[in-house]
N, C-alpha and C. Protein backbone atom coordinates (compact mmCIF):
# COMPACT_ATOMS: atom_id res chain seq x y z
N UNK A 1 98.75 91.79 98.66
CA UNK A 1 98.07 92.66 97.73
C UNK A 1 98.69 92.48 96.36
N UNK A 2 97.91 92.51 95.51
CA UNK A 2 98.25 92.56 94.17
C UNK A 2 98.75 93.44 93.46
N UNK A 3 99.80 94.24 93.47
CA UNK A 3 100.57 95.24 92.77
C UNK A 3 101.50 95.19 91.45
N UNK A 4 101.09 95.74 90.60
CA UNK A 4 101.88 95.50 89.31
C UNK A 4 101.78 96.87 88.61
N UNK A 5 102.55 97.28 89.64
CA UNK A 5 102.49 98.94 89.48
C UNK A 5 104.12 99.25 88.10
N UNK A 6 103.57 100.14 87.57
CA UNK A 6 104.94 100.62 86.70
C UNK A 6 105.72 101.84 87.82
N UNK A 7 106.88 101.54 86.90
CA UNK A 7 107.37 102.70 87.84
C UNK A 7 107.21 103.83 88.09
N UNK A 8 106.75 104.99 87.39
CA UNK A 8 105.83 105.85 87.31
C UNK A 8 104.94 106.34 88.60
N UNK A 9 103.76 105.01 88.11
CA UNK A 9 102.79 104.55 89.17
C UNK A 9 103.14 104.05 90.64
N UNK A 10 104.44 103.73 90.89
CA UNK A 10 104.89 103.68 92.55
C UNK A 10 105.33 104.78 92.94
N UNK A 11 106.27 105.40 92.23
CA UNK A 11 106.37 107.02 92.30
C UNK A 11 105.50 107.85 92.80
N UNK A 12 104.44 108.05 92.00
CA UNK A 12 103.17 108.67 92.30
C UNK A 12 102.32 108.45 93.55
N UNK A 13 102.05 106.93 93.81
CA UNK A 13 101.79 106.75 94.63
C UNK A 13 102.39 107.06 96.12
N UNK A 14 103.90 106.73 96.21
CA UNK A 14 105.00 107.06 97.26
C UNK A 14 105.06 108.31 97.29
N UNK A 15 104.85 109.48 96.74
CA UNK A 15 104.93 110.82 96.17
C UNK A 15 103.45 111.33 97.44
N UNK A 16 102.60 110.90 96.47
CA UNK A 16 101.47 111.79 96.77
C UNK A 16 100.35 110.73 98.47
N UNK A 17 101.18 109.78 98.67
CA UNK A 17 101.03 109.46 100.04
C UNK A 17 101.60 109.51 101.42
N UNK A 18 102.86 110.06 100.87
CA UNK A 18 103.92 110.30 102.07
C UNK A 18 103.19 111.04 103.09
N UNK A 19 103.11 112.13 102.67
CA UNK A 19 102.55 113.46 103.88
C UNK A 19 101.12 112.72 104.50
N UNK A 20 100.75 111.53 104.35
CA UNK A 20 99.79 110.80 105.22
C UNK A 20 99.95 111.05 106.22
N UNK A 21 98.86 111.62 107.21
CA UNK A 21 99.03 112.02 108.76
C UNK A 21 98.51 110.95 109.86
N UNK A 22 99.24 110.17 109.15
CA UNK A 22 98.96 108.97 110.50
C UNK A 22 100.04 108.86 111.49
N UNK A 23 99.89 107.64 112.83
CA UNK A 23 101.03 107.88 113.82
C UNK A 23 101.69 106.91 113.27
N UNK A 24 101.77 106.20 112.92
CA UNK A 24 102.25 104.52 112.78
C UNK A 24 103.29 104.54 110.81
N UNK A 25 104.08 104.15 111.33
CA UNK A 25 104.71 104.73 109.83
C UNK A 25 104.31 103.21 108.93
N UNK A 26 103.73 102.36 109.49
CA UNK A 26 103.59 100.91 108.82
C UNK A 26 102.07 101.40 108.33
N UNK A 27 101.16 102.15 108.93
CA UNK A 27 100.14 102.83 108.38
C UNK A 27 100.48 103.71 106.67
N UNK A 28 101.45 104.57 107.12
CA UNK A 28 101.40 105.62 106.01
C UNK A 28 102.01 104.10 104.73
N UNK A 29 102.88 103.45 104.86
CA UNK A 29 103.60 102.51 103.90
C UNK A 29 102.65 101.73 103.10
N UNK A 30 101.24 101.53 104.47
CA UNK A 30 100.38 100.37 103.52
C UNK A 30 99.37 101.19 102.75
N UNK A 31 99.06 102.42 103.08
CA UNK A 31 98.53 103.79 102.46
C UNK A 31 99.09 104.07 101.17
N UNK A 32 100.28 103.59 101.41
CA UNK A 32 101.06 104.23 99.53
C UNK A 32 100.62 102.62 98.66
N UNK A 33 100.73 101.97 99.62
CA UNK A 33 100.63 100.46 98.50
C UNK A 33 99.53 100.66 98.02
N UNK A 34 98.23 100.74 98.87
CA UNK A 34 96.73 100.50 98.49
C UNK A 34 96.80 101.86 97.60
N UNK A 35 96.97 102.63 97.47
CA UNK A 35 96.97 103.91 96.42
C UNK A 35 97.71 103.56 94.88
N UNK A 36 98.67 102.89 95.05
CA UNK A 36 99.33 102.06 94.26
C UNK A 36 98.50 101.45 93.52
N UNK A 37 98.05 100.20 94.20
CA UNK A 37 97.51 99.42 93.40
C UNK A 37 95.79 99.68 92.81
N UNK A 38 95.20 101.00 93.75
CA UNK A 38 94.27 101.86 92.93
C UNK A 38 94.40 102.10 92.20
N UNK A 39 96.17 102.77 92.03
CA UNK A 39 96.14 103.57 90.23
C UNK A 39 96.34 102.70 89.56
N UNK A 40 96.16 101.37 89.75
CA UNK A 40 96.98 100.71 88.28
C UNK A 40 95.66 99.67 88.10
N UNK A 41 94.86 99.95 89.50
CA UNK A 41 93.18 98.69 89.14
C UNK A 41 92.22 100.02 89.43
N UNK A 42 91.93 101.33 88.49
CA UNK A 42 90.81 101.72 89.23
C UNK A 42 89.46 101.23 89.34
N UNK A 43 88.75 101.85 90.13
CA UNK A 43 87.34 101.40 89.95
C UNK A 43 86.99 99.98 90.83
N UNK A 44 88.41 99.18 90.95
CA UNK A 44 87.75 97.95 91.73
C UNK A 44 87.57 98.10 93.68
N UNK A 45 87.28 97.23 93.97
CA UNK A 45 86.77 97.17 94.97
C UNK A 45 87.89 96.59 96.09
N UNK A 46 87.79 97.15 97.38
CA UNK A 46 88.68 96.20 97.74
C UNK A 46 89.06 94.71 97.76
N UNK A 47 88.18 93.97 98.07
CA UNK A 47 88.41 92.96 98.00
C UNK A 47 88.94 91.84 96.77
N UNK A 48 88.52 93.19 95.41
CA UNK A 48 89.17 92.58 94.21
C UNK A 48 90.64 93.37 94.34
N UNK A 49 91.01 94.17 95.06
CA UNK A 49 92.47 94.60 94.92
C UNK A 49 93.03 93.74 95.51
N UNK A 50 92.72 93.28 96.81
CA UNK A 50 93.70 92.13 97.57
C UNK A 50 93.73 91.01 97.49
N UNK A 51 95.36 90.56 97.15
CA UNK A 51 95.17 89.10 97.17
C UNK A 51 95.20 88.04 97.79
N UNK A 52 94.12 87.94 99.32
CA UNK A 52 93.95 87.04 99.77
C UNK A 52 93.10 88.18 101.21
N UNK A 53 92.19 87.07 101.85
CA UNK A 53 91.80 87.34 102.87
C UNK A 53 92.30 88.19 104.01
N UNK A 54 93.52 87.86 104.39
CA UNK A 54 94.27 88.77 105.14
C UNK A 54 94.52 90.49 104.87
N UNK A 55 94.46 90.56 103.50
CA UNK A 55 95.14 91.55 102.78
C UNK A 55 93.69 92.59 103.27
N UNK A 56 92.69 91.36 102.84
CA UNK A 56 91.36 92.53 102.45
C UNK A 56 90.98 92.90 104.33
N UNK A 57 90.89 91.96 105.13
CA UNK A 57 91.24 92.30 106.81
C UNK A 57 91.96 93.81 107.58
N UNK A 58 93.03 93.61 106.88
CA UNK A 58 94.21 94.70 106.81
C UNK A 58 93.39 95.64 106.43
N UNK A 59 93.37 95.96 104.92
CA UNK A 59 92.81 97.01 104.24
C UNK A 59 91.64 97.71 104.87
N UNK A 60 90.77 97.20 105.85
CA UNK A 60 89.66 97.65 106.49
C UNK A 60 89.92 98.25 107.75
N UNK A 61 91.24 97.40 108.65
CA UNK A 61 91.24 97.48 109.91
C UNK A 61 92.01 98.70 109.71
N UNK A 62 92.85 99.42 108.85
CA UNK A 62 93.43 100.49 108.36
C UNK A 62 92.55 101.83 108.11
N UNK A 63 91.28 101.36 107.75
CA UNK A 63 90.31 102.56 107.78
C UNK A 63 89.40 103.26 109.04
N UNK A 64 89.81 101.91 110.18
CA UNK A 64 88.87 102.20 111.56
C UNK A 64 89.44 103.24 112.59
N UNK A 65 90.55 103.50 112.46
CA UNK A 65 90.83 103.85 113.59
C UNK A 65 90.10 105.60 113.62
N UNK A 66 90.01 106.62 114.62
CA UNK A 66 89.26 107.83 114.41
C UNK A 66 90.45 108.47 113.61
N UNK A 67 91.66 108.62 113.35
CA UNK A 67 93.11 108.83 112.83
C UNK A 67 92.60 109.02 110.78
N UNK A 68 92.30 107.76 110.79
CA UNK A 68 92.07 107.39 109.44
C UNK A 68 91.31 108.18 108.52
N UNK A 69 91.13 109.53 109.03
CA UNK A 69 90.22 110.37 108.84
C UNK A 69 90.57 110.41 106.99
N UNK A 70 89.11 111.07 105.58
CA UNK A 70 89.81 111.38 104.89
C UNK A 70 90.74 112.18 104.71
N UNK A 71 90.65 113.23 105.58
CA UNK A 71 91.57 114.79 105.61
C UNK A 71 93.14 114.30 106.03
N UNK A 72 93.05 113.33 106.49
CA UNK A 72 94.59 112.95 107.39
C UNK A 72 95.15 111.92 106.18
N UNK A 73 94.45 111.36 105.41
CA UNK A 73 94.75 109.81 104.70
C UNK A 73 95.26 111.09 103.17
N UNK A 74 94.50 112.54 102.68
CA UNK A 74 94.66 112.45 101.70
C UNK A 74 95.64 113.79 102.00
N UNK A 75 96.25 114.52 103.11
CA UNK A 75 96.97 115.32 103.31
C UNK A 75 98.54 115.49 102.06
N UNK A 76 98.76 114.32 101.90
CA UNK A 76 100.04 114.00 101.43
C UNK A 76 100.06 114.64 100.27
N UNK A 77 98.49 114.07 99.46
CA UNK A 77 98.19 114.34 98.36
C UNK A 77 97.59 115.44 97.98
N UNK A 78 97.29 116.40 99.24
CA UNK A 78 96.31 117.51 98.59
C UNK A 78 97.44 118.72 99.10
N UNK A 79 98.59 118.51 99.63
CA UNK A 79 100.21 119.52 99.46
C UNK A 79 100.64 119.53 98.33
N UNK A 80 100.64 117.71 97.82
CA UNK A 80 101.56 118.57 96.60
C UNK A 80 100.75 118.30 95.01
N UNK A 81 99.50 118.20 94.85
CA UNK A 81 98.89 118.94 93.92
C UNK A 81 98.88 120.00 93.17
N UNK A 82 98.60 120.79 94.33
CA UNK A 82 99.20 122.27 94.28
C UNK A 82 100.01 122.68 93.22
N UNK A 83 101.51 122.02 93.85
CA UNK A 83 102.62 122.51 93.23
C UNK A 83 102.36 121.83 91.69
N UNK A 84 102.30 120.67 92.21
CA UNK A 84 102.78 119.91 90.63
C UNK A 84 101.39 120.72 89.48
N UNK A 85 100.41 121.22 89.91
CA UNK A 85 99.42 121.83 88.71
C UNK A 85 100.45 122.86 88.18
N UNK A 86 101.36 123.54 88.85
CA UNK A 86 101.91 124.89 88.68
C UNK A 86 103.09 124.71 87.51
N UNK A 87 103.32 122.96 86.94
CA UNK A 87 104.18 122.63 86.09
C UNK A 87 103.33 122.95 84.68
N UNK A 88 103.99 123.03 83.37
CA UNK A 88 103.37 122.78 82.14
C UNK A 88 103.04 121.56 82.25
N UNK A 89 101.52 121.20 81.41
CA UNK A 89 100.48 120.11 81.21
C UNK A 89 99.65 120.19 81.11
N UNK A 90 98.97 119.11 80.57
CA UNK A 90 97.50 119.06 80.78
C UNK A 90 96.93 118.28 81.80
N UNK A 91 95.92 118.87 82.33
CA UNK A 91 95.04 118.20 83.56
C UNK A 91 93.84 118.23 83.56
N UNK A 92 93.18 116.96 84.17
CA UNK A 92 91.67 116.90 83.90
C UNK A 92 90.97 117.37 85.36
């Protein structure tokens, strides 16, 4: 996969994907990458995020299982939202 994430942007990503409710911890890891490299390519597609055939394979066979649910994939991220709105900022 193509990642050229700032540091920031791996943070965030590692941050707000952890609490992923999958069984397989090589699941939740490739969950923070592909979130990763969302925030830093939005809008593209998978197959333009990955770099090479295998990657884009992966990236799909990661969405099949009944597990992969959105509620389970975005758990991580919808705990600590929450909190972090409760900081000074602006948010869209």
């Amino acid at each position: 996969m193509q990642v050229g994430c700032t540091p920031s942007t791996t943070a965030m990503g590692g941050k707000q994907c952890a609490g992923a409710k999958l069984t397989d911890v090589r699941r939740v890891a490739r969950v923070k990458k592909i979130a990763e490299t969302m925030a830093v390519q939005p809008g593209r597609r998978i197959p333009q995020l990955c770099g090479s055939p295998d990657a884009v394979k992966a990236t799909y066979k990661l969405f099949q299982p009944e597990a992969a649910t959105p509620d389970h994939l975005q758990a991580g991220h919808r705990a600590v939202v929450p909190q972090e709105m409760r900081q000074p900022g602006v948010y869209l």
